[in-house]
Protein backbone atom coordinates (compact mmCIF):
# COMPACT_ATOMS: atom_id res chain seq x y z
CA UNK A 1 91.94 112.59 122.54
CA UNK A 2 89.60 115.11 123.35
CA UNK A 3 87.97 116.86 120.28
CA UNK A 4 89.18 120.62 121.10
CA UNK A 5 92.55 119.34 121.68
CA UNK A 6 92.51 116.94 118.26
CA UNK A 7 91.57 120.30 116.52
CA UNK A 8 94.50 122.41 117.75
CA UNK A 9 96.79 119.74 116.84
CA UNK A 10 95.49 119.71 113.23
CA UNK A 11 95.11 123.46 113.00
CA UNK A 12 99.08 123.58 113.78
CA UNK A 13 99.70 120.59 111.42
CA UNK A 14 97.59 122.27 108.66
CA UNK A 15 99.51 125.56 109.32
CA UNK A 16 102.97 123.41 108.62
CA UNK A 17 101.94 122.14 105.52
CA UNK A 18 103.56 124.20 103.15
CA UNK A 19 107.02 122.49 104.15
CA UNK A 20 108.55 120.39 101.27
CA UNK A 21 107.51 116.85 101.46
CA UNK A 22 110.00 113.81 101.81
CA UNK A 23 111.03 112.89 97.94
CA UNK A 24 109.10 110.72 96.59
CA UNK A 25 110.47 107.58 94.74
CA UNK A 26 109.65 107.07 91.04
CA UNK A 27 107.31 104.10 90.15
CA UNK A 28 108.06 103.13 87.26
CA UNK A 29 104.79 100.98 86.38
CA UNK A 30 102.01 101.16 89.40
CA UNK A 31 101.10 99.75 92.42
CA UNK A 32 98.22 98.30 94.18
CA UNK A 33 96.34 100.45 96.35
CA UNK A 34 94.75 98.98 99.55
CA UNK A 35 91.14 99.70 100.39
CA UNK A 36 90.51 98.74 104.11
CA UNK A 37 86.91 99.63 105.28
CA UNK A 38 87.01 102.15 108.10
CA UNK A 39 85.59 99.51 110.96
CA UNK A 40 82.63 99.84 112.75
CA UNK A 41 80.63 101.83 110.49
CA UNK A 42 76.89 101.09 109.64
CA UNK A 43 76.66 101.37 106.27
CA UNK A 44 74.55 102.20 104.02
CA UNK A 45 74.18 105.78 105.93
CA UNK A 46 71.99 108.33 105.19
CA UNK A 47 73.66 111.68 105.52
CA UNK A 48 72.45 114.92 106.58
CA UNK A 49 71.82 116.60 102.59
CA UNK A 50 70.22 113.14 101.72
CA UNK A 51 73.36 111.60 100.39
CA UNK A 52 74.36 108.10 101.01
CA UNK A 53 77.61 107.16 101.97
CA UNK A 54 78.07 103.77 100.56
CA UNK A 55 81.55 102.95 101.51
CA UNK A 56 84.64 104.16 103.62
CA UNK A 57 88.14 103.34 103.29
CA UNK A 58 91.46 103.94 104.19
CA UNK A 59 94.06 103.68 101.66
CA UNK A 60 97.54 101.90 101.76
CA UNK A 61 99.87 101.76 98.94
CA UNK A 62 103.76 101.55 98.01
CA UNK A 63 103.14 104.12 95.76
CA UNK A 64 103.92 107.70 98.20
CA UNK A 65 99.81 108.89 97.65
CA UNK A 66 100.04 111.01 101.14
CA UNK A 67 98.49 114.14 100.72
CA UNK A 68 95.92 113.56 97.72
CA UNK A 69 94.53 117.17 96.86
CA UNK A 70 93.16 116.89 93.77
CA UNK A 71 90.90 114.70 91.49
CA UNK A 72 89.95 114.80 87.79
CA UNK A 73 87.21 112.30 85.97
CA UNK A 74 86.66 112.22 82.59
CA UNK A 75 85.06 109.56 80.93
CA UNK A 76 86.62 105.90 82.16
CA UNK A 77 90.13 107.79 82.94
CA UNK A 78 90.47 108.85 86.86
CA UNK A 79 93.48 111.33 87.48
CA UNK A 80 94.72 111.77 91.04
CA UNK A 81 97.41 114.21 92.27
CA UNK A 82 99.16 115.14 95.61
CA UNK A 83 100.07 118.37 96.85
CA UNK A 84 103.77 117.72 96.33
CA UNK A 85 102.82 117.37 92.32
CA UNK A 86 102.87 113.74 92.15
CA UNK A 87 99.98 112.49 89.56
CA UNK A 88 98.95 109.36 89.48
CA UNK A 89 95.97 107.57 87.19
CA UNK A 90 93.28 105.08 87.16
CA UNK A 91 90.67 103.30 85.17
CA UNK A 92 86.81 103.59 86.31
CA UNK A 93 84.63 101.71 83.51
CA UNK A 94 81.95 104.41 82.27
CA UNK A 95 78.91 102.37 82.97
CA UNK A 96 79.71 101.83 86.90
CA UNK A 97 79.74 103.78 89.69
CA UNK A 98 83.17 105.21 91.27
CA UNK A 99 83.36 102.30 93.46
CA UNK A 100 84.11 100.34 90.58
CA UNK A 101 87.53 102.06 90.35
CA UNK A 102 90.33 99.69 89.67
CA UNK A 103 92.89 99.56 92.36
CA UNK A 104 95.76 99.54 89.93
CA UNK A 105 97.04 102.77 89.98
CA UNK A 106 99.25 103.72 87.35
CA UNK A 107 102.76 106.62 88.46
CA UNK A 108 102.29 109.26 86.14
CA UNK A 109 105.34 111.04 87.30
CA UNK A 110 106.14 114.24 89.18
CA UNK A 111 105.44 117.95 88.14
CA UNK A 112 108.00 120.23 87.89
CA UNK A 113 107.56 123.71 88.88
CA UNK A 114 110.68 125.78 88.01
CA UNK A 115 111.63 128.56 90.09
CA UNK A 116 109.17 127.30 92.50
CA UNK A 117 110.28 125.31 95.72
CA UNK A 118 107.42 122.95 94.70
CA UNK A 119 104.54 122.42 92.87
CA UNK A 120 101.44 123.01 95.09
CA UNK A 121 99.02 121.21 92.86
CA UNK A 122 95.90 121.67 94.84
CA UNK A 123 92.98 121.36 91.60
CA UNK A 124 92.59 119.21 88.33
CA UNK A 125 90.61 119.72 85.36
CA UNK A 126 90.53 117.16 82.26
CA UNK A 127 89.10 119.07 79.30
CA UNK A 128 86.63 116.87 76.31
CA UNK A 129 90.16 117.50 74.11
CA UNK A 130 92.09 115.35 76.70
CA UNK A 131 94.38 118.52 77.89
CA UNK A 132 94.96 118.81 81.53
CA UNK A 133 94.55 122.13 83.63
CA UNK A 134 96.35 122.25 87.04
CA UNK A 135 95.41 124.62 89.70
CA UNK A 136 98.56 125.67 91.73
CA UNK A 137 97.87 127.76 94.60
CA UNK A 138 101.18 128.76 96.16
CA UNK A 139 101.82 130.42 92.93
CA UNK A 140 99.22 131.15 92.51
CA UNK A 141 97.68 130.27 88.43
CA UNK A 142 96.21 127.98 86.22
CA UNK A 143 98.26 126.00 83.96
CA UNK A 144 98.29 123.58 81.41
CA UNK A 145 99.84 120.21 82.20
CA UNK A 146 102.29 119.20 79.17
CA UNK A 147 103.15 115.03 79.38
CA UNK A 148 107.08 114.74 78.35
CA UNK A 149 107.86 111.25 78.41
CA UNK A 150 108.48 110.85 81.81
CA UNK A 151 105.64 113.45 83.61
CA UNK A 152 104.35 116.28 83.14
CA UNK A 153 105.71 119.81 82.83
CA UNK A 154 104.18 123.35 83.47
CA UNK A 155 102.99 125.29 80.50
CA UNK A 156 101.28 128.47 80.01
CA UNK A 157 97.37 128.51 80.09
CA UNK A 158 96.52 130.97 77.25
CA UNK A 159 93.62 133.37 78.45
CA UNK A 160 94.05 132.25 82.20
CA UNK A 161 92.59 134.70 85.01
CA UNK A 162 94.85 136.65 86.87
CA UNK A 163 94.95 135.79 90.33
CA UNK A 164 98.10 137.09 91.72
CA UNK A 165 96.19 139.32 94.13
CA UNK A 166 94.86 136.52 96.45
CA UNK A 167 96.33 135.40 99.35
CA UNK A 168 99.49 133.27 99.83
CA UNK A 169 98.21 129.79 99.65
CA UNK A 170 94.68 131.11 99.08
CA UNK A 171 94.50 130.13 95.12
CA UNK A 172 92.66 128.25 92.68
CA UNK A 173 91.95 125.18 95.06
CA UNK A 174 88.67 123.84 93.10
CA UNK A 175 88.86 123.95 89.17
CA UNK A 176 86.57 121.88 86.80
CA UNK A 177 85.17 122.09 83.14
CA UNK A 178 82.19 122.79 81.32
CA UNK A 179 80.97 120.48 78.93
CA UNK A 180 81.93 122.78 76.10
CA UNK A 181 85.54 123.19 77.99
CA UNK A 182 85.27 126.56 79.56
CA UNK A 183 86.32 126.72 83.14
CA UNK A 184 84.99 127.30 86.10
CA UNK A 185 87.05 128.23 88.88
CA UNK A 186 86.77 128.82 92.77
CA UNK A 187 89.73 130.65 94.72
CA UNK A 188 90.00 129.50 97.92
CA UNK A 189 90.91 132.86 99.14
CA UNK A 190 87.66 134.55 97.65
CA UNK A 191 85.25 133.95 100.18
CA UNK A 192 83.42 137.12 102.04
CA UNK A 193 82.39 137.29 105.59
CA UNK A 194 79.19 137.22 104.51
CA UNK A 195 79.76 133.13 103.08
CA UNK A 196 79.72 133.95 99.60
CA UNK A 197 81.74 132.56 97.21
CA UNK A 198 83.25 133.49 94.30
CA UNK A 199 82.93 131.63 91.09
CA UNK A 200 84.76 132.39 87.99
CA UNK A 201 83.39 131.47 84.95
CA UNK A 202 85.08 131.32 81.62
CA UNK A 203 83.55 132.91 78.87
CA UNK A 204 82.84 131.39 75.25
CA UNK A 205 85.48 134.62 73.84
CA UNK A 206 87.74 133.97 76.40
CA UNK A 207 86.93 136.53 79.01
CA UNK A 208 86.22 135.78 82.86
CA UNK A 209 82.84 136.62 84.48
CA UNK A 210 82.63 136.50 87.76
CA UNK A 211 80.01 135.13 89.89
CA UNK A 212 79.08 134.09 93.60
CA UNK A 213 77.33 131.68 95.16
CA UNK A 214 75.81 131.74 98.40
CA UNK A 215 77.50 128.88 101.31
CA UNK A 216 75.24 126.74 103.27
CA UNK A 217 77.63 126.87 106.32
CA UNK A 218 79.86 130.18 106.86
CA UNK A 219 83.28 129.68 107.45
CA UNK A 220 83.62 126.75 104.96
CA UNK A 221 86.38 126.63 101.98
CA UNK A 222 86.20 125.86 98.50
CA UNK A 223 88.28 122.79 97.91
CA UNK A 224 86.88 120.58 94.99
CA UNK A 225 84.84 121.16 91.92
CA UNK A 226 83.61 119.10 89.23
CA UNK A 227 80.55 118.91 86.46
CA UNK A 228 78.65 116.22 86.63
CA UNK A 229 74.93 116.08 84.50
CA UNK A 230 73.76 119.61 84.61
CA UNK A 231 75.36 120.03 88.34
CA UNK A 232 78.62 121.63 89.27
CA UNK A 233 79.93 120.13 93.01
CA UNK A 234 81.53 121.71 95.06
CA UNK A 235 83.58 120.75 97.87
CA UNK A 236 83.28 122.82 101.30
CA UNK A 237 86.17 121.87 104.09
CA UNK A 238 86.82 124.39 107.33
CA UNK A 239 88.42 123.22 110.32
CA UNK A 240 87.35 125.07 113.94
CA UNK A 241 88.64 124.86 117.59
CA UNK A 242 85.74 123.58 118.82
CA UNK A 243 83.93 121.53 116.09
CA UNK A 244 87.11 120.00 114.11
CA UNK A 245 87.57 118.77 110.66
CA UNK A 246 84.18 119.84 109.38
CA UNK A 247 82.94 118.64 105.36
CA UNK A 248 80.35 119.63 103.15
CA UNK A 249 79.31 119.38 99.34
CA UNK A 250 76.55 120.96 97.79
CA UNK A 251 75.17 121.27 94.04
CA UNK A 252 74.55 124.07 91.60
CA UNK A 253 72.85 124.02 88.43
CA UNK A 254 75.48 125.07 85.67
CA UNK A 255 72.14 127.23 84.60
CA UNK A 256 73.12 129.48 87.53
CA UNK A 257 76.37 130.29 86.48
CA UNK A 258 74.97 132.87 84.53
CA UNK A 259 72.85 134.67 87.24
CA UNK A 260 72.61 138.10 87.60
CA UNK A 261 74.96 140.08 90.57
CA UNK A 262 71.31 140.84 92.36
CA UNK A 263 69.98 136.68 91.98
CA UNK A 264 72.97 134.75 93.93
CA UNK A 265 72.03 130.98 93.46
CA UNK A 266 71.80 128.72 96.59
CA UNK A 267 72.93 125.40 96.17
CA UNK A 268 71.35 122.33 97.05
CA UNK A 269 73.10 120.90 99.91
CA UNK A 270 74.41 117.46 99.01
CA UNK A 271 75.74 116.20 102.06
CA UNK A 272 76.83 117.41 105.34
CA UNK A 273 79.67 114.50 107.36
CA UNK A 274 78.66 114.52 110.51
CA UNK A 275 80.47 111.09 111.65
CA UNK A 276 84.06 112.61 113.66
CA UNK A 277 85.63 108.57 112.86
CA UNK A 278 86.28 109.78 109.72
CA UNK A 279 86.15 113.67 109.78
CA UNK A 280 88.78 115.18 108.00
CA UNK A 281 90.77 117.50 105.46
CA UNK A 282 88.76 116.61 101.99
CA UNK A 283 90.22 118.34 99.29
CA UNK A 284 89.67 115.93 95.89
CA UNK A 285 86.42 114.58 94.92
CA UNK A 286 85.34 113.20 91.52
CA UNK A 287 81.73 112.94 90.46
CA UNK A 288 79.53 110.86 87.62
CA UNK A 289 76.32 110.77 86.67
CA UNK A 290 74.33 107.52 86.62
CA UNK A 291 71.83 106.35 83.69
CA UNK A 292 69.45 107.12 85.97
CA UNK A 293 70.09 110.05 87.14
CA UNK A 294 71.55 109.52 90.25
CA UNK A 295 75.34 110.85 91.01
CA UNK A 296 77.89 108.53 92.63
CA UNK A 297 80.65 110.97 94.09
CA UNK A 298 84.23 109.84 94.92
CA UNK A 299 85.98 111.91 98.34
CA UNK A 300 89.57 111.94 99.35
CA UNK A 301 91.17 113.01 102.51
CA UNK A 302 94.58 114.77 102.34
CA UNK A 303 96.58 113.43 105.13
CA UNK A 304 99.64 116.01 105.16
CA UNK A 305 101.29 114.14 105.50
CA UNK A 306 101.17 113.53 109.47
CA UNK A 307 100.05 110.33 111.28
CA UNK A 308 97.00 112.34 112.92
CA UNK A 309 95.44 112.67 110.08
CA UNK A 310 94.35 109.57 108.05
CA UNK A 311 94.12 108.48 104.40
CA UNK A 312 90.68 108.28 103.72
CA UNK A 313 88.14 107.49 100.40
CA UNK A 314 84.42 107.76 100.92
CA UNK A 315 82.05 106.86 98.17
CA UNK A 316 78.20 108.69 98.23
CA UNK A 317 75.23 107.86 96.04
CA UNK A 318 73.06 111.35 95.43
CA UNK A 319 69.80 111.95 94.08
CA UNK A 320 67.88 115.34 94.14
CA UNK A 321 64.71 115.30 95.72
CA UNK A 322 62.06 115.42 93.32
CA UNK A 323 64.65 114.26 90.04
């Protein structure tokens, strides 16, 4: 299929998204997820950034994992959600890298959201206390994730920002924490003309500062963040007429968080994905750091659940030049 025509077709699939997904069916204990290497890629690649990209997969499962949007690491525990608010968990042994993930994922249930047609759970964080923080973005707020037995249910997140003036599904689509716990959050919807976006940063009293941070590539969305090291990721999808699915990540030292309006920190670009076999609509990533030094970084592909679009999990190695 031509390109220009394959991007139309996923701009209008994108644009139906917010319909309510089939129901999903409860798995009681887990199920065995599928990792088939995307064929007829040469690999280990070098990627524009200087990332590797070590592996590529598509995923197959009984368990219903269409439409992964969100990823949360913490230690050797690997949380995974979909955009229908099904969450779903994993084990990745501390001393390996993410490839090391076991393919046993355990059904963690299905989020409620009442008063809400669904719960758009588009961003994870996992705290050093264990808590969970969800960011929904059709309503669009941070909350805290409350296990009940048999999932999770929405609580209140004391001291959350208010960000009811963003755009309809525009909200908090990359969340991750500090070491210490804080927050940092990037709206999807809070990106300027200009390719600046903006960061909010919880505050050790509770307040919200708010920062920016300048995009390598205008016209690219916030989708993913999380703190790896001294780095915070971030996750850059867009999706164009002409150029298709398009995929970024770059790096930011957590330093920078605290820049002044007049200093906006550049990131370091991490890597660019410039192979179209498996561009597409990234919006969960995990990230550790190696003993030495080097990041290994975890991407997943939310399908939409529409056969044009593919389940996919790439794994890149990172080190900063000069580290």
């Amino acid at each position: 299929m031509p390109r220009p025509v394959a991007a139309l077709l996923a701009l209008i699939l994108l644009g139906s998204c917010s319909a309510h997904p089939p129901p999903a069916a409860a798995v009681p204990d887990s199920g065995k997820v599928t990792r088939i290497p995307v064929p007829d890629l040469d690999l280990p690649r070098r990627m524009q950034g200087g990332a590797v990209l070590e592996e590529a997969w598509t995923l197959r499962s009984r368990l219903r994992i269409s439409g992964l949007s969100a990823m949360a690491l913490q230690g050797d525990r690997l949380m995974l959600a979909t955009d229908d608010g099904q969450l779903f968990a994993t084990n990745c042994p501390e001393d390996q890298t993410l490839q090391g993930c076991d393919d046993r994922w355990g059904y963690d249930g299905r989020l409620v959201a009442r008063g809400a047609p669904r719960a758009d759970l588009e961003a994870l964080a996992i705290r050093p206390d264990g808590s969970v923080v969800a960011g929904l973005e059709n309503m669009p707020r941070l909350a805290l994730l409350q296990p009940d037995g048999s999932g999770y249910q929405i609580a209140k997140l004391p001291g959350a920002p208010n960000m009811r003036s963003l755009p309809k599904n525009s909200g908090p689509e990359a969340v991750a924490s500090l070491p210490d716990g804080r927050l940092v959050v990037l709206p999807e919807g809070s990106v300027t003309q200009e390719g600046q976006a903006t960061i909010l940063v919880e505050q050790p009293d509770g307040s919200w500062q708010t920062t920016r941070m300048l995009l390598p590539t205008p016209g690219l969305l916030p989708t993913e963040a999380a703190v790896a090291g001294d780095r915070l990721f971030v996750l850059l999808r867009g999706l164009g007429l002409l150029a298709g699915w398009q995929m970024q990540i770059v790096a930011l030292p957590l330093a920078s968080l605290d820049a002044r309006p007049d200093e906006l920190p550049e990131p370091v670009l991490v890597v660019t994905l410039d192979e179209q076999r498996i561009a597409d609509n990234y919006e969960a990533m995990a990230v550790r750091q190696m003993a030495d030094g080097s990041y290994t970084l975890l991407v997943a592909s939310d399908d939409n659940g529409f056969t044009l679009q593919q389940k996919l999990l790439l794994l890149f190695s990172w080190r900063e030049e000069g580290a």
